[in-house]
N, C-alpha and C. Protein backbone atom coordinates (compact mmCIF):
# COMPACT_ATOMS: atom_id res chain seq x y z
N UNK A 1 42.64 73.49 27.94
CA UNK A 1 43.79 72.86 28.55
C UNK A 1 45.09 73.59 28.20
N UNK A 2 45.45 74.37 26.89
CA UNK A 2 46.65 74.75 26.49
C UNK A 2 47.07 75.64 27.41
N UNK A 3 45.52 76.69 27.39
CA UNK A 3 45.95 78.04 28.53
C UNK A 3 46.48 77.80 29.39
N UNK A 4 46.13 76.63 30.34
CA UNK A 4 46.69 76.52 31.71
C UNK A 4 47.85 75.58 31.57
N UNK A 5 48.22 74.94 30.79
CA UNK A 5 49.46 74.43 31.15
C UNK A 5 50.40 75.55 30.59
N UNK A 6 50.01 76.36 29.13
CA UNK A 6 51.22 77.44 29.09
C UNK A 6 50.97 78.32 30.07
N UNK A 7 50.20 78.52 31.26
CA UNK A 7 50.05 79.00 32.11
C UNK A 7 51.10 79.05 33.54
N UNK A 8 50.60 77.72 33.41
CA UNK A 8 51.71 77.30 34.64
C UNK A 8 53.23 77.03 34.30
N UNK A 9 53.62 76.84 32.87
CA UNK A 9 54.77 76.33 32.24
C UNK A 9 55.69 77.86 32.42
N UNK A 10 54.69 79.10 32.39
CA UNK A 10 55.43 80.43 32.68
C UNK A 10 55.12 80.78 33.87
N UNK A 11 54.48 80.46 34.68
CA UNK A 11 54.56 80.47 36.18
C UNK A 11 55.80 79.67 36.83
N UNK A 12 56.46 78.71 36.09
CA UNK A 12 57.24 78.27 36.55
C UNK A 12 58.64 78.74 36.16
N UNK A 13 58.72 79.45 35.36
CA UNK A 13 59.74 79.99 34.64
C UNK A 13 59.82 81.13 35.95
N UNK A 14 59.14 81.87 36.01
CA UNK A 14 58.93 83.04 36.18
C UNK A 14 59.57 82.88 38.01
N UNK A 15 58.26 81.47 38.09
CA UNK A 15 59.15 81.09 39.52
C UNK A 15 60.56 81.21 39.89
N UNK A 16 60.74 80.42 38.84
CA UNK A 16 62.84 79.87 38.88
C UNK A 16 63.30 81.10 38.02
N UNK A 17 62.84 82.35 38.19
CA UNK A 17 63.45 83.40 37.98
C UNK A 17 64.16 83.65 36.41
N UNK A 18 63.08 82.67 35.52
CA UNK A 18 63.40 82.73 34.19
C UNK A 18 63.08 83.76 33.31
N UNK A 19 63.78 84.59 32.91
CA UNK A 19 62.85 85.34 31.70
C UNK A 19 62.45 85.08 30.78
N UNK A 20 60.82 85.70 30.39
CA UNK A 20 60.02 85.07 29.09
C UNK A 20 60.67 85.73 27.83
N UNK A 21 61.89 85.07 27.89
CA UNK A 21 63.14 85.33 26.48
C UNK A 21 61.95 84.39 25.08
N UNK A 22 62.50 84.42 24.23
CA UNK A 22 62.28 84.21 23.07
C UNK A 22 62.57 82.21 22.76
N UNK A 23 63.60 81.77 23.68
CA UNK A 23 63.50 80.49 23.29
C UNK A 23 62.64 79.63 24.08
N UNK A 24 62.32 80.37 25.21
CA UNK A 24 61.40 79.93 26.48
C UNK A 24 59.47 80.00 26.09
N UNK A 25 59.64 81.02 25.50
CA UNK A 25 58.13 81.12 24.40
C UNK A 25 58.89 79.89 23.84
N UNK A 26 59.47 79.43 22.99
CA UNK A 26 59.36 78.62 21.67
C UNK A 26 59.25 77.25 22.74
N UNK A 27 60.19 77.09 23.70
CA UNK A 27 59.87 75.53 24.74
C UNK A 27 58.37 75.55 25.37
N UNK A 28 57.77 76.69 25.46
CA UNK A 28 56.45 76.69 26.15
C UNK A 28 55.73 76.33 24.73
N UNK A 29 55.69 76.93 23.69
CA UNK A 29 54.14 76.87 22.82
C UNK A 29 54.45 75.23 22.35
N UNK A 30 55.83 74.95 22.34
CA UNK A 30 56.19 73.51 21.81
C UNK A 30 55.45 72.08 22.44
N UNK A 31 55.62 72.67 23.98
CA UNK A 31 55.32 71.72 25.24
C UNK A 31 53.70 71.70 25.09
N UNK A 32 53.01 72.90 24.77
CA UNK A 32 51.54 72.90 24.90
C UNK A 32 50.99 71.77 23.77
N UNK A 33 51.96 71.94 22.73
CA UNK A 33 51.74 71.06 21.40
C UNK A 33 51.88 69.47 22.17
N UNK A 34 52.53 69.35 22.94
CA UNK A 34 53.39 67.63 22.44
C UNK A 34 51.85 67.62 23.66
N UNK A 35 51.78 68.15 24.85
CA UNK A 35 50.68 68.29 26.07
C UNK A 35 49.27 67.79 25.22
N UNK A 36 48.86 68.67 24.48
CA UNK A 36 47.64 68.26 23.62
C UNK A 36 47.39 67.13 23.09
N UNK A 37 48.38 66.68 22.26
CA UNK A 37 48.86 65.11 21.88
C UNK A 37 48.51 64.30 22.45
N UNK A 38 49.16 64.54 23.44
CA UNK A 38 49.24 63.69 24.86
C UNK A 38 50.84 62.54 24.64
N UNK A 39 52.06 63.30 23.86
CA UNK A 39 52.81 62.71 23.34
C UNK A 39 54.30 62.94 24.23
N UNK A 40 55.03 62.15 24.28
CA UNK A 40 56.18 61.93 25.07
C UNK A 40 57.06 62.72 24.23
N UNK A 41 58.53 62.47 24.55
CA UNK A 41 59.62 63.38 24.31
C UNK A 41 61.08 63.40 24.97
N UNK A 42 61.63 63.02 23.73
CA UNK A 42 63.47 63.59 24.19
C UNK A 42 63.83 64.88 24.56
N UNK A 43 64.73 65.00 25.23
CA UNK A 43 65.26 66.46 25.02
C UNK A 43 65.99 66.80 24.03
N UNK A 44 66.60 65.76 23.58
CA UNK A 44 67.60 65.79 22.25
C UNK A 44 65.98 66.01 20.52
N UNK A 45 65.41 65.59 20.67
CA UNK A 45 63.98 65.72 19.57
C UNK A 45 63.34 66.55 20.24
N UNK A 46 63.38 67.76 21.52
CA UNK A 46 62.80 68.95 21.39
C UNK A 46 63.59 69.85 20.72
N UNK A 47 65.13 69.86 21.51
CA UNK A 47 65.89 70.58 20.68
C UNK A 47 66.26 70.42 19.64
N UNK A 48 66.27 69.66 18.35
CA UNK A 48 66.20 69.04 17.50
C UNK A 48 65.09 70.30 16.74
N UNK A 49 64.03 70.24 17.40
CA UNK A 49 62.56 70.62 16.22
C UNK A 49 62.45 71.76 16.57
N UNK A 50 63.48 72.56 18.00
CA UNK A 50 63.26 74.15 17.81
C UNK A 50 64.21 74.94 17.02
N UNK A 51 64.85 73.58 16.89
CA UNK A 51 66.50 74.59 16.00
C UNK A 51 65.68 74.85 14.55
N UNK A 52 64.44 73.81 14.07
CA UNK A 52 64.46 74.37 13.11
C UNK A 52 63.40 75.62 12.92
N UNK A 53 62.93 76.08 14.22
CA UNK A 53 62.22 77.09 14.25
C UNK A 53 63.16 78.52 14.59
N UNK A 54 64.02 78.65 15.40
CA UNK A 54 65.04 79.03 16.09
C UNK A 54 66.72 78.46 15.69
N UNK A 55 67.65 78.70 14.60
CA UNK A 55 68.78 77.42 14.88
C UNK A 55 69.66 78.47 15.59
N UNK A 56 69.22 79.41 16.48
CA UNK A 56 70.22 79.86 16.91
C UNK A 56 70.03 79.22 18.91
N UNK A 57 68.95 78.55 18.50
CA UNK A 57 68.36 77.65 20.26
C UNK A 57 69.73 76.83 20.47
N UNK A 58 70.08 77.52 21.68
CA UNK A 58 70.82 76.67 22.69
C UNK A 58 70.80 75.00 23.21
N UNK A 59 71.02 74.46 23.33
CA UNK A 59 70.90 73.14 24.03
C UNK A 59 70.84 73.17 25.09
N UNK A 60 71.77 73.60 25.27
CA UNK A 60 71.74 74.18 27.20
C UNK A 60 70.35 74.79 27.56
N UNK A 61 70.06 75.63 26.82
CA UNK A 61 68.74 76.08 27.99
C UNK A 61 67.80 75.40 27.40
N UNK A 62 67.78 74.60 26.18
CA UNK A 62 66.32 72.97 25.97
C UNK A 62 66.56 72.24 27.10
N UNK A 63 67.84 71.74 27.61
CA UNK A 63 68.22 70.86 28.48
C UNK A 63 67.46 71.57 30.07
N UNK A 64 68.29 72.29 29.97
CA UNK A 64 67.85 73.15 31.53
C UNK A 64 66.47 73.41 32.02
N UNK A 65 66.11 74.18 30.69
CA UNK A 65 64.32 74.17 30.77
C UNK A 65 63.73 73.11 31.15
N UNK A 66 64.02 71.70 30.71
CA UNK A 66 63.28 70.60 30.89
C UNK A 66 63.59 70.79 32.61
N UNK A 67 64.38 70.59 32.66
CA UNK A 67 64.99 70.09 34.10
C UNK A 67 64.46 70.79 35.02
N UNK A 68 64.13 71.96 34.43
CA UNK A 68 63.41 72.62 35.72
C UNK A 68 62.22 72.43 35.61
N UNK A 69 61.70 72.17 34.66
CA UNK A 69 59.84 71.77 34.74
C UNK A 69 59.55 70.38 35.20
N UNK A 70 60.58 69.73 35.18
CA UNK A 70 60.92 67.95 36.05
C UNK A 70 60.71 68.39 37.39
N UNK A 71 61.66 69.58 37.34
CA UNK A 71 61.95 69.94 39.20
C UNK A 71 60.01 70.36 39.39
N UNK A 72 59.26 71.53 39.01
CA UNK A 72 58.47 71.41 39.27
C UNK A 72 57.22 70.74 38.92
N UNK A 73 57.65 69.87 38.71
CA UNK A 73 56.60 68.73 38.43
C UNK A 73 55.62 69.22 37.51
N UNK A 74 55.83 70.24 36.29
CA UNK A 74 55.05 70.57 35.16
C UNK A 74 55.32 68.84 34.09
N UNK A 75 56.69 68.41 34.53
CA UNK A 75 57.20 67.30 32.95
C UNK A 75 57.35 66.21 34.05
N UNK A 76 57.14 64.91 33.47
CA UNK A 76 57.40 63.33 34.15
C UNK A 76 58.66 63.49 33.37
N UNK A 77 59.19 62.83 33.85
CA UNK A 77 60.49 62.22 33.27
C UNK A 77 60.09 60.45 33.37
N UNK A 78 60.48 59.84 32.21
CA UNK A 78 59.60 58.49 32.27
C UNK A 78 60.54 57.81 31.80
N UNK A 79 61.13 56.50 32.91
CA UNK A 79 62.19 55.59 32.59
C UNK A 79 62.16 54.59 31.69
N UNK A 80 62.97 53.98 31.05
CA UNK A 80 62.33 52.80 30.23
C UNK A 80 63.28 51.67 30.47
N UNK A 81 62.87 50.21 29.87
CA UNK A 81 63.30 48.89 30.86
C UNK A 81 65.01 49.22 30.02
N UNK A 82 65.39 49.76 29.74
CA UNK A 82 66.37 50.10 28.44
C UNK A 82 67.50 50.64 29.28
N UNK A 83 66.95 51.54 29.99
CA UNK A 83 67.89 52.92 30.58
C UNK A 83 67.26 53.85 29.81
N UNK A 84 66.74 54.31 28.73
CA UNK A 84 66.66 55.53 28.63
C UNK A 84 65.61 55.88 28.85
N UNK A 85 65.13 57.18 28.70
CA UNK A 85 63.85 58.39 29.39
C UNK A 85 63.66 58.55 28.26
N UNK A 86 62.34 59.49 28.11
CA UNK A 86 61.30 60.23 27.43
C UNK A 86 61.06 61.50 28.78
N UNK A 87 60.14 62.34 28.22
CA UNK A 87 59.15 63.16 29.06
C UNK A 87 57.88 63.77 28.33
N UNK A 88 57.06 64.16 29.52
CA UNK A 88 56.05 64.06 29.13
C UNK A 88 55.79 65.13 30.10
N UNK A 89 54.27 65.76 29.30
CA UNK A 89 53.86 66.93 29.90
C UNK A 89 52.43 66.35 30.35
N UNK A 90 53.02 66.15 31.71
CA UNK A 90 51.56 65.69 32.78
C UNK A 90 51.15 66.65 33.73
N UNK A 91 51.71 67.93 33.55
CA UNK A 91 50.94 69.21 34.10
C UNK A 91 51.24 69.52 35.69
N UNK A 92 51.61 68.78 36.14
CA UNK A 92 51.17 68.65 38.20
C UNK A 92 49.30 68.02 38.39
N UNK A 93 49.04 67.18 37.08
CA UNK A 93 47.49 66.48 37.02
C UNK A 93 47.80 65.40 38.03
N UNK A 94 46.55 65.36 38.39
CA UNK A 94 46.47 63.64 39.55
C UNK A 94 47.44 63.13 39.76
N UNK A 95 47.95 62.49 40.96
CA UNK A 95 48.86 61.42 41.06
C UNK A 95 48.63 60.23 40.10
N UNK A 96 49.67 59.97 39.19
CA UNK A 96 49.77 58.97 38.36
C UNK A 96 51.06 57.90 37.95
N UNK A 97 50.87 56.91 37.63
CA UNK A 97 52.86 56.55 37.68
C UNK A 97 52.69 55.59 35.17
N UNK A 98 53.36 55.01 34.96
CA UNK A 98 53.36 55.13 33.95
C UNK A 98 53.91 53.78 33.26
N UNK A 99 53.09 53.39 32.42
CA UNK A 99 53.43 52.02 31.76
C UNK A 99 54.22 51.76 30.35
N UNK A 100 55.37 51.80 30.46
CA UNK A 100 55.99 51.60 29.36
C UNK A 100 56.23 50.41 28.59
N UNK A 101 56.49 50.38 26.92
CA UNK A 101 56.70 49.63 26.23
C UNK A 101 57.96 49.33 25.98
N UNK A 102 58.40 48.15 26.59
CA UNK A 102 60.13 47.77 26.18
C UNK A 102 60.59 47.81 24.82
N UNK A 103 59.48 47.54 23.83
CA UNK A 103 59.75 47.45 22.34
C UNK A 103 59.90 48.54 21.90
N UNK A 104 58.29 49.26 22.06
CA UNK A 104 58.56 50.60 20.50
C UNK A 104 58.27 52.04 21.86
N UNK A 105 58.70 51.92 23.09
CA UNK A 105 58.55 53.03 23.69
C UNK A 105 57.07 53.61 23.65
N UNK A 106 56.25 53.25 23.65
CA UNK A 106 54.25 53.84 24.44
C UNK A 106 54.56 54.06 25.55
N UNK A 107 53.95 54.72 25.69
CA UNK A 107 53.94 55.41 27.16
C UNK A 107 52.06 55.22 27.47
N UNK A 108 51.45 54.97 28.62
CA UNK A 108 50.46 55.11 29.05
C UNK A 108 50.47 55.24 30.74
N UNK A 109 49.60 56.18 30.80
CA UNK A 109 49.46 56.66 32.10
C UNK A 109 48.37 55.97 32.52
N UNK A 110 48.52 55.02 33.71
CA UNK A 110 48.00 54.32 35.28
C UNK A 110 47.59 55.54 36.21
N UNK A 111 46.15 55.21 36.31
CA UNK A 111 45.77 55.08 37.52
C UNK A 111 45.84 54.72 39.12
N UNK A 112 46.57 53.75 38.91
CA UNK A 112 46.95 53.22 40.05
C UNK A 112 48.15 53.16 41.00
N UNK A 113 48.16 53.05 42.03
CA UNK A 113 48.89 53.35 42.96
C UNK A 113 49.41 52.06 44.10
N UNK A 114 50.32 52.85 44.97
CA UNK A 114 50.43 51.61 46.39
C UNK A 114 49.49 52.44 47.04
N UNK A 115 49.06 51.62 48.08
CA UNK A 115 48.26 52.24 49.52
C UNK A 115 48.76 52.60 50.04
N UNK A 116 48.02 53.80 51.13
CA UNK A 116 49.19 54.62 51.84
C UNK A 116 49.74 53.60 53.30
N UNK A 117 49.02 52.44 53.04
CA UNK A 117 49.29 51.36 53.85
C UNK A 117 50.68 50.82 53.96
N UNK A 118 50.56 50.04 52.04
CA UNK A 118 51.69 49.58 51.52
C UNK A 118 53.51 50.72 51.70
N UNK A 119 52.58 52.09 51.74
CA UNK A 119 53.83 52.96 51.47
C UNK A 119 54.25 53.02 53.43
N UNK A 120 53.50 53.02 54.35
CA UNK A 120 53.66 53.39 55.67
C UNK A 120 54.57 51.63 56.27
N UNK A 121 54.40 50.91 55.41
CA UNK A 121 54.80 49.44 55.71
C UNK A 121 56.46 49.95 55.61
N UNK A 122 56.51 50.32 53.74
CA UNK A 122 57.96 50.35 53.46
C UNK A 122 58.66 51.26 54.19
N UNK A 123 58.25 51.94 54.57
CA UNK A 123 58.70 52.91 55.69
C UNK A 123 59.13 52.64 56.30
N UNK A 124 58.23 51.54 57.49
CA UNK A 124 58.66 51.36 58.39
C UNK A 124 59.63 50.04 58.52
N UNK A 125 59.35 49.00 57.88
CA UNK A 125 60.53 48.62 57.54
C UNK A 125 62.36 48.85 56.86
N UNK A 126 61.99 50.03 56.34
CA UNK A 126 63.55 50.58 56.12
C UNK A 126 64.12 51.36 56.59
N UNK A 127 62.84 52.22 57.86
CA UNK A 127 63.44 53.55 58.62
C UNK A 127 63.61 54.58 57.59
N UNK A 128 63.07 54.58 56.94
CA UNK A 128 62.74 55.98 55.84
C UNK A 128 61.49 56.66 55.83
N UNK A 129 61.77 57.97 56.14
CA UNK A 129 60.89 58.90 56.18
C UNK A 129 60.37 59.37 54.50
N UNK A 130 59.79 58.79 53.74
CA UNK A 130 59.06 58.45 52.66
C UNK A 130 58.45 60.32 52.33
N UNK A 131 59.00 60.35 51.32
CA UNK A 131 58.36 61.60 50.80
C UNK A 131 57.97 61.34 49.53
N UNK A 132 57.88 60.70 49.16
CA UNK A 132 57.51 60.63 46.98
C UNK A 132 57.84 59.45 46.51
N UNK A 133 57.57 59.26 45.85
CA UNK A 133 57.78 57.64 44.97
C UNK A 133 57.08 57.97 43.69
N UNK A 134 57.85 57.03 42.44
CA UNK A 134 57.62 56.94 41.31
C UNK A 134 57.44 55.63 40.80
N UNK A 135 56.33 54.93 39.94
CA UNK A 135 56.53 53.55 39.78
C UNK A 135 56.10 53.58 37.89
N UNK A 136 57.04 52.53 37.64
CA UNK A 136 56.72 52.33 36.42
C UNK A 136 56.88 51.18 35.96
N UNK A 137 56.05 50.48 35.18
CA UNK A 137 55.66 49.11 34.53
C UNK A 137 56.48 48.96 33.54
N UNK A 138 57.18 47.98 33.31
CA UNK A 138 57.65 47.98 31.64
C UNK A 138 56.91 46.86 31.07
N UNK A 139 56.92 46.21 29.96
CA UNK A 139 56.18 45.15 29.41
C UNK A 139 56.47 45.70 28.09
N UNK A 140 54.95 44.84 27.42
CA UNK A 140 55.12 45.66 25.67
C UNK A 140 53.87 45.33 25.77
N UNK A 141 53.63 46.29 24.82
CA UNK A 141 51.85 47.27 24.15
C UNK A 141 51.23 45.81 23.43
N UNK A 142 50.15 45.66 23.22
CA UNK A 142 49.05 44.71 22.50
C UNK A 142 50.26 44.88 20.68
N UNK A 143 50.00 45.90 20.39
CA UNK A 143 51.05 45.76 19.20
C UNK A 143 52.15 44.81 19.13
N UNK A 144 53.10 45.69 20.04
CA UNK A 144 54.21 44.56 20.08
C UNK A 144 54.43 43.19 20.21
N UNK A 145 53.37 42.71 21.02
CA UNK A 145 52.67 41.48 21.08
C UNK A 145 52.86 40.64 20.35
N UNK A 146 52.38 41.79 19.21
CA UNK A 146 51.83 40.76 18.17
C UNK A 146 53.13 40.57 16.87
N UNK A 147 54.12 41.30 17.11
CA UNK A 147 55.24 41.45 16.39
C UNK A 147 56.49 40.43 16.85
């Protein structure tokens, strides 16, 4: 699994005309790490943990980098009932949307979807030509539950 997502993580660089500079290795081998995990992520706690590999890493291009792997759908960007985000390295894998924890922030990835029924309905009731949708659950985890 690492190969191909640092695979595609520099296919996408390479796409958006990035060069494989030195902090772009350190956001790729980082991303393959949190990917393996299967673990979410700030941009402020990536750049955070490359400064101490790198403290001469920019913010700007931790920030930017993300943003462009959002753009190509290498990273979710994952809302929470809060306002704030996480991200996560879901590769361009299956269509999936994402269940968050209002309490301690879990993230779990759903299976499930609308029908292309449900989506051709909203359509046509709003006169929108429907290209993408994102859905996400908030609630709290069996843990929190219990807290």
């Amino acid at each position: 699994m690492s190969e191909g997502i640092a695979d595609k993580i520099y296919a996408a660089f390479n796409e958006l005309s990035q060069r494989n500079t030195r902090p772009r290795q350190l956001i790729a081998e980082h991303l393959i790490k949190l990917a393996l995990a299967g673990s979410d992520f700030t941009t402020d706690d990536l750049w955070q943990t490359l400064r101490q590999e790198d403290p001469r890493i920019g913010r700007a291009t931790v920030f930017r980098s993300v943003e462009k792997l959002v753009d190509v759908g290498l990273l979710n960007r994952i809302e929470f009932a809060d306002g704030s985000h996480h991200y996560r390295v879901c590769g361009g894998s299956h269509h999936h949307h994402h269940l968050t924890c209002s309490q301690c922030h879990r993230v779990v990835e759903v299976d499930l979807c609308l029908s292309p029924e449900q989506i051709a309905t909203i359509s046509n009731q709003t006169d929108f030509a429907i290209e993408g949708h994102t859905l996400t659950f908030f609630g709290r985890c069996k843990e929190c539950q219990l807290n």
